[in-house]
Protein backbone atom coordinates (compact mmCIF):
# COMPACT_ATOMS: atom_id res chain seq x y z
CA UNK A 1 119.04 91.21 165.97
CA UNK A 2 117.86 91.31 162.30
CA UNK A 3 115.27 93.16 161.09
CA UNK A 4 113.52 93.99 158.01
CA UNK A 5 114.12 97.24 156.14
CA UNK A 6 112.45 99.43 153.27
CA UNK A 7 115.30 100.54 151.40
CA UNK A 8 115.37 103.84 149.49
CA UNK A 9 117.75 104.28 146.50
CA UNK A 10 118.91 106.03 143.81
CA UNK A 11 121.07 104.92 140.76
CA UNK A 12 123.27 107.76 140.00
CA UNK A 13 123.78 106.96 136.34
CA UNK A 14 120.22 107.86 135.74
CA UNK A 15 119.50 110.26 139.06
CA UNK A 16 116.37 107.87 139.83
CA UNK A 17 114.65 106.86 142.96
CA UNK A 18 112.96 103.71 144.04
CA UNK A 19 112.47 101.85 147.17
CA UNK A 20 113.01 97.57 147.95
CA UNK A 21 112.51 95.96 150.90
CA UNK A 22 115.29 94.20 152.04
CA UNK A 23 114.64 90.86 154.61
CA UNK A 24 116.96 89.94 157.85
CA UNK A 25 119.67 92.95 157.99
CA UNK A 26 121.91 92.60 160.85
CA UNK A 27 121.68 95.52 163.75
CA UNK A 28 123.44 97.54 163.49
CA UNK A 29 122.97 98.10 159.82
CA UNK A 30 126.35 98.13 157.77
CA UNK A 31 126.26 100.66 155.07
CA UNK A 32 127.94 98.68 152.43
CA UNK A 33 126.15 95.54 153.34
CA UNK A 34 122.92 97.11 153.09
CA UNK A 35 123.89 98.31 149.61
CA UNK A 36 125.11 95.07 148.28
CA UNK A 37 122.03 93.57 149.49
CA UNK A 38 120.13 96.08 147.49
CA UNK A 39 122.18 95.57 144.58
CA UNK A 40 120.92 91.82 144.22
CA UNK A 41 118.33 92.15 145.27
CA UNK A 42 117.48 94.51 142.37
CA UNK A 43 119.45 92.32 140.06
CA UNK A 44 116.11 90.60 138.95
CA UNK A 45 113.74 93.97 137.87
CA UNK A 46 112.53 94.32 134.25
CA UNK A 47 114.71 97.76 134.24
CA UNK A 48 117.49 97.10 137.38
CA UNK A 49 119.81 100.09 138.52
CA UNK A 50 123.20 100.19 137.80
CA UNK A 51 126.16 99.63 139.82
CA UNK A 52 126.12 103.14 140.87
CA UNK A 53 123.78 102.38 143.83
CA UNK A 54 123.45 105.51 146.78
CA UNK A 55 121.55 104.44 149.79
CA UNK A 56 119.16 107.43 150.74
CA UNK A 57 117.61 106.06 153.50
CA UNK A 58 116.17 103.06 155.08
CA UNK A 59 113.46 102.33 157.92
CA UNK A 60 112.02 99.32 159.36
CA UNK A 61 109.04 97.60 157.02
CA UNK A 62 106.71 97.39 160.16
CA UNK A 63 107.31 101.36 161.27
CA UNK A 64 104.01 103.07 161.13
CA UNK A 65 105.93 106.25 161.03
CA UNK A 66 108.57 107.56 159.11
CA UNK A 67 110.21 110.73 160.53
CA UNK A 68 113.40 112.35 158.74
CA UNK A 69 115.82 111.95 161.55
CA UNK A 70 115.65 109.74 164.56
CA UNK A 71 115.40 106.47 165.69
CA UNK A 72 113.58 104.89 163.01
CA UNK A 73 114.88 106.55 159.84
CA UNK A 74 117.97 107.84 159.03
CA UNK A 75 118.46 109.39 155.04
CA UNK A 76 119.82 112.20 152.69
CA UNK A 77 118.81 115.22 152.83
CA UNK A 78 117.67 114.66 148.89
CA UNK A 79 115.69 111.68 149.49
CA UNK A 80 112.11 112.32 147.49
CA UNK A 81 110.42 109.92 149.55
CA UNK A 82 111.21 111.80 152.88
CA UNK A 83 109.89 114.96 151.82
């Protein structure tokens, strides 16, 4: 099944964090595919992260609700958007 995510990130050159949504990730979601996918993906910005990409969490683009931990979110523990 593929699904669409919202992607949080953060570029660890310059400890920033954004978010991207990502279309038609296979499910299960494979770390380092969701992470290249985010990498071109942001290859096109005005100001695009570096290489030094770090997933911090991801849920699905239609989810109403976003909880920490469960089902529909999984992230770090130092993601700014799951505060």
């Amino acid at each position: 099944m593929k699904i669409d995510l919202i992607v949080d990130y953060e570029d660890q050159a310059d400890w920033l964090q954004d978010s991207v949504v990502i279309q038609n990730i296979e499910t299960p979601v494979n770390p380092g595919e969701l992470r290249d996918r985010v990498f071109e993906k942001t290859r096109s910005m005005i100001n695009p992260p570096s290489e030094h990409i770090k997933i911090m969490g991801y849920a699905p683009v239609d989810s109403d609700v976003t909880v920490k931990h469960g089902v529909n979110f999984w992230t770090s523990n130092e993601n700014i958007f799951a505060l």
